[in-house]
N, C-alpha and C. Protein backbone atom coordinates (compact mmCIF):
# COMPACT_ATOMS: atom_id res chain seq x y z
N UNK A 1 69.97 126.63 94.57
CA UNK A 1 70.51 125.29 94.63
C UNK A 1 69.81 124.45 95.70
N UNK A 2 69.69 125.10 97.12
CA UNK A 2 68.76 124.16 97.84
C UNK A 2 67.42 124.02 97.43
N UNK A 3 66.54 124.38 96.51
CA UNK A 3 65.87 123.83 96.14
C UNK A 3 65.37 122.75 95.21
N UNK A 4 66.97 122.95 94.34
CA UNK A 4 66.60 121.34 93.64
C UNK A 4 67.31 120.46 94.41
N UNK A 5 67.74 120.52 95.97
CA UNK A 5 68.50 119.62 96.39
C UNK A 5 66.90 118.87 97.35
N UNK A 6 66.57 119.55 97.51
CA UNK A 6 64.95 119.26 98.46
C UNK A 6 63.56 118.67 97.34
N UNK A 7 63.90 118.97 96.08
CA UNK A 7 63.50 118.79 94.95
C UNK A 7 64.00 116.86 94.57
N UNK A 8 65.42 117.18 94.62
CA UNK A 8 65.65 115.45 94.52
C UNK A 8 65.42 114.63 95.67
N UNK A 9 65.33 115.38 96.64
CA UNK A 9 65.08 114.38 97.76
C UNK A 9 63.98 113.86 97.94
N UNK A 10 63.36 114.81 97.63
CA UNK A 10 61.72 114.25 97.70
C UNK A 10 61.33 113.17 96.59
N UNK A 11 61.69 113.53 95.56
CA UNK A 11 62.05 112.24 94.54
C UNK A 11 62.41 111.15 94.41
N UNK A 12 63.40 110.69 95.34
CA UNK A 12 63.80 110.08 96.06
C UNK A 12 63.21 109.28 96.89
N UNK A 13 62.75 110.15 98.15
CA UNK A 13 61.90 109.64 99.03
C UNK A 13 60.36 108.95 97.84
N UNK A 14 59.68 110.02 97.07
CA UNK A 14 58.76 108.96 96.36
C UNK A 14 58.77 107.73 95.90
N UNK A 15 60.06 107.67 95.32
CA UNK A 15 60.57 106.37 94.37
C UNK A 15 61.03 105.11 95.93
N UNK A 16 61.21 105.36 96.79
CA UNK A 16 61.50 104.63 97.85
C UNK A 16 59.99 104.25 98.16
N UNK A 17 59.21 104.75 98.37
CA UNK A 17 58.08 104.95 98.97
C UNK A 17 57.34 103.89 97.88
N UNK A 18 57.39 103.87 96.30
CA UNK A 18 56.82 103.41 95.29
C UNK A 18 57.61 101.68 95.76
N UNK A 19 58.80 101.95 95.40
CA UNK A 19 59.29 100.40 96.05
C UNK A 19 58.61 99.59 97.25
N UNK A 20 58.98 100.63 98.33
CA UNK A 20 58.32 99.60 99.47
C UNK A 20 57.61 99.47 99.11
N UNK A 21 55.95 99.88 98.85
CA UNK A 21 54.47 99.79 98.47
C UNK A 21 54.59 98.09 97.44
N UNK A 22 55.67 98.33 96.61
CA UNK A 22 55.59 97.17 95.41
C UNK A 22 55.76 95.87 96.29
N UNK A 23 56.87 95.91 97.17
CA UNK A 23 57.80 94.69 98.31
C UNK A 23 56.64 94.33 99.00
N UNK A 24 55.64 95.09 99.57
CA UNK A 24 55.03 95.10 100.84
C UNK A 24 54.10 94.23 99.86
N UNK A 25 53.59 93.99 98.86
CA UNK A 25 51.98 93.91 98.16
C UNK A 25 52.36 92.81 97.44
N UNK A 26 53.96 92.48 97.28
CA UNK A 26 54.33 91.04 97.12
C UNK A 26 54.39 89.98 98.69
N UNK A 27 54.79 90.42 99.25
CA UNK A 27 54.54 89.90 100.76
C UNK A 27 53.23 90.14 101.56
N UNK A 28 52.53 90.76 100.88
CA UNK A 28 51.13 90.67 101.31
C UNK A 28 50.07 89.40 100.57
N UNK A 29 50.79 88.78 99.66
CA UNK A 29 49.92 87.94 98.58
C UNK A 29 48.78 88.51 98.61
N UNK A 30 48.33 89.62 97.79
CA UNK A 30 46.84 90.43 98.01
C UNK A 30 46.00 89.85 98.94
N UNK A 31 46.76 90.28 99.91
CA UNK A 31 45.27 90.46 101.27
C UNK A 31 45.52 91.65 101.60
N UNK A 32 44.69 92.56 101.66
CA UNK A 32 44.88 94.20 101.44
C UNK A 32 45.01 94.89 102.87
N UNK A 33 44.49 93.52 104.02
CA UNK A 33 44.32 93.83 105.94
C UNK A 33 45.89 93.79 106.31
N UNK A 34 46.72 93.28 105.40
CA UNK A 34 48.14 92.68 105.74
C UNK A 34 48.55 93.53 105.21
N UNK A 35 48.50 94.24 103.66
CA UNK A 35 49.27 95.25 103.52
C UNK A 35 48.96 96.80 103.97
N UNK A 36 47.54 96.85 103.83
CA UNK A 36 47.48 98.01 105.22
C UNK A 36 48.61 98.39 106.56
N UNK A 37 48.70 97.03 106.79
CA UNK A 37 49.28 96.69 107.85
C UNK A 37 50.56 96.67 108.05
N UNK A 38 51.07 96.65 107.24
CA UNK A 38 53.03 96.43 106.89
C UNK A 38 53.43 97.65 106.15
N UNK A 39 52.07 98.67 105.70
CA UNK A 39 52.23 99.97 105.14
C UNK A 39 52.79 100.62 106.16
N UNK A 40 51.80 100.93 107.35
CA UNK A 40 51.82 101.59 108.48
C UNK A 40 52.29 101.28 109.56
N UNK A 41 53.56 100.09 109.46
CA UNK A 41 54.22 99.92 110.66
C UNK A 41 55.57 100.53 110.68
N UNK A 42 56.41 100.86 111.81
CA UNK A 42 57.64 101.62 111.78
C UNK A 42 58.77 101.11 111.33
N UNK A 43 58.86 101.91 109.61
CA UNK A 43 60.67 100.77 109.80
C UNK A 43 61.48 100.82 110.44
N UNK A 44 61.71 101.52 111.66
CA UNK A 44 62.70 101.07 113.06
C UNK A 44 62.56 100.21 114.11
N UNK A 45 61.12 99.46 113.92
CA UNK A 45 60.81 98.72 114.48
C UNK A 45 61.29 97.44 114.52
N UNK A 46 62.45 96.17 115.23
CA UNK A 46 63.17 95.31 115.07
C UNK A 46 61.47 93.87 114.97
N UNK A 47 60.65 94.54 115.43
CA UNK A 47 59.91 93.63 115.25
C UNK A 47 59.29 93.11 113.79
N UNK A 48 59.16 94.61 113.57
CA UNK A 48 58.12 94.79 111.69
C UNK A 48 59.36 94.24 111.06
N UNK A 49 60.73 93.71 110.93
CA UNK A 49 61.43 93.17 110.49
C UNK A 49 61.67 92.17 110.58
N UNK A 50 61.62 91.32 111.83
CA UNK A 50 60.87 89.99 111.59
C UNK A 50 59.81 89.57 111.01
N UNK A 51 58.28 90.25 111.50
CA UNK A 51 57.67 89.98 110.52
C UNK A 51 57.73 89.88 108.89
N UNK A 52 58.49 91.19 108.82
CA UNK A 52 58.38 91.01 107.05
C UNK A 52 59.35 89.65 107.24
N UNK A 53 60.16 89.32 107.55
CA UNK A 53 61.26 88.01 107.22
C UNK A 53 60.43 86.81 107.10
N UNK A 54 59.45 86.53 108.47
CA UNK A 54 58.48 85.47 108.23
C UNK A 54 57.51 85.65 106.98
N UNK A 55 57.09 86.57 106.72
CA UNK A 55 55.92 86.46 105.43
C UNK A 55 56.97 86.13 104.53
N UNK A 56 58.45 86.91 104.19
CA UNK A 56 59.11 86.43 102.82
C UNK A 56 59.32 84.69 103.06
N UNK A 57 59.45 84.06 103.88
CA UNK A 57 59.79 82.98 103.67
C UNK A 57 58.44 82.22 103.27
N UNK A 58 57.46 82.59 103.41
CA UNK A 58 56.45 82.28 102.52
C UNK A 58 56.45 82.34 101.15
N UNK A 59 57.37 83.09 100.57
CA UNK A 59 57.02 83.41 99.17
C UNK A 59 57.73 82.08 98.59
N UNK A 60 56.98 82.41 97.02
CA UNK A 60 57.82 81.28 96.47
C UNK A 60 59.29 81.64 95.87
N UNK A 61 60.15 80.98 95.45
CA UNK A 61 61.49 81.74 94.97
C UNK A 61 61.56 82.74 94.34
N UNK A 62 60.67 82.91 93.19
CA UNK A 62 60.53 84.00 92.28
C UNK A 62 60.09 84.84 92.56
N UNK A 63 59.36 85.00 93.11
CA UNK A 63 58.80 85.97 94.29
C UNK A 63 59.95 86.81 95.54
N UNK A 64 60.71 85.85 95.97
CA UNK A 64 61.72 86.36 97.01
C UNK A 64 63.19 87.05 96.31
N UNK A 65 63.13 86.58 95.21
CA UNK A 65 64.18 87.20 94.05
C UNK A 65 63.73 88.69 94.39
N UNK A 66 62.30 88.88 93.64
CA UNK A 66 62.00 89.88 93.25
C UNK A 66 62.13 90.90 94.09
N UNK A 67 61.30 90.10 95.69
CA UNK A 67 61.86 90.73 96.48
C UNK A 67 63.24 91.44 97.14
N UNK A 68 63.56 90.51 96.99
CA UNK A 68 65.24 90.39 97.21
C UNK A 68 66.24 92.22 96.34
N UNK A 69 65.53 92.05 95.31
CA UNK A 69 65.74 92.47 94.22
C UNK A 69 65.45 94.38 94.47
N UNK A 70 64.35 94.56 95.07
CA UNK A 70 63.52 95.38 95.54
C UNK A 70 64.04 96.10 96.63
N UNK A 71 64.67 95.37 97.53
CA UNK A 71 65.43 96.14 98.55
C UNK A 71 66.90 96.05 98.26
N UNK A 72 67.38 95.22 97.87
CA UNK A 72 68.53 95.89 97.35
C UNK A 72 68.39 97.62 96.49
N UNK A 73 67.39 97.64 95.41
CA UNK A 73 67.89 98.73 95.00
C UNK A 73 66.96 100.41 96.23
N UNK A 74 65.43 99.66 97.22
CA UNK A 74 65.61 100.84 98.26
C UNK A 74 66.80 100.96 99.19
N UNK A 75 67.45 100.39 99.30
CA UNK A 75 69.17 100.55 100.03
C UNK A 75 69.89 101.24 99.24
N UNK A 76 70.14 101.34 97.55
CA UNK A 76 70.67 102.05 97.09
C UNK A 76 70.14 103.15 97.28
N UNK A 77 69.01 103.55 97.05
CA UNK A 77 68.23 104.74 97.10
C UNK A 77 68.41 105.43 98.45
N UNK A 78 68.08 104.72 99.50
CA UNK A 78 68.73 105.36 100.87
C UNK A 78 70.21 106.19 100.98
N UNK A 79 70.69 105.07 100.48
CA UNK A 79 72.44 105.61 100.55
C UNK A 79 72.35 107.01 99.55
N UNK A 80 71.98 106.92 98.19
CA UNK A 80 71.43 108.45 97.74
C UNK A 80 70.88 109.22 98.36
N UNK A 81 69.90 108.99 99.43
CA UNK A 81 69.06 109.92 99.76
C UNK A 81 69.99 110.48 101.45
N UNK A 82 71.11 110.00 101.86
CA UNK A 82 71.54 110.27 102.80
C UNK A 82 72.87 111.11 102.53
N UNK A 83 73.67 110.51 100.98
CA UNK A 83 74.08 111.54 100.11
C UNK A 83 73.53 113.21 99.96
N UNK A 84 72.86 113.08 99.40
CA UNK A 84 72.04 113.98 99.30
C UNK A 84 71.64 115.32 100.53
N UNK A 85 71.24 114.59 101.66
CA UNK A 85 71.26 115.14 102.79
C UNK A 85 72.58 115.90 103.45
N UNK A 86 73.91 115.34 102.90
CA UNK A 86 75.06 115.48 103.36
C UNK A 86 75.14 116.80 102.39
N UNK A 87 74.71 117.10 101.57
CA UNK A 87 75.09 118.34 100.62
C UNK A 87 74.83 119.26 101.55
């Protein structure tokens, strides 16, 4: 059993991992130095969270939906993946 529990987690963690990558490369408007850059910064960092806030307000609406859209469901996925952990 703990192995398909380490099995979904990691699954998990990919599909989180696939999201951010998508969020980050909409808020990067393909410049690839910026998303390098917002790849590899710490999400505990209160700063890399402002930043991302200033680039989204760059976007255009449809764009910030999407965004919008995008972290709502890596928050769901978190809350699964912290589920999960609790097993």
């Amino acid at each position: 059993m703990h192995r398909n529990i380490a099995r979904a987690y990691d699954c998990l963690q990919d599909e989180h991992d696939r999201v951010r990558a998508a969020c980050v490369q909409i808020l990067s408007q393909n410049d690839k130095s910026l998303e390098r850059e917002l790849l590899r910064a710490n999400l505990d960092d209160p700063k890399h969270h402002d930043e991302m806030l200033l680039y989204e307000e760059r976007l255009s609406r449809p764009q910030r939906r999407r965004v919008l859209e995008l972290n709502r469901y890596g928050r769901k996925l978190e809350s699964i993946m912290a589920a999960v952990l609790r097993l």
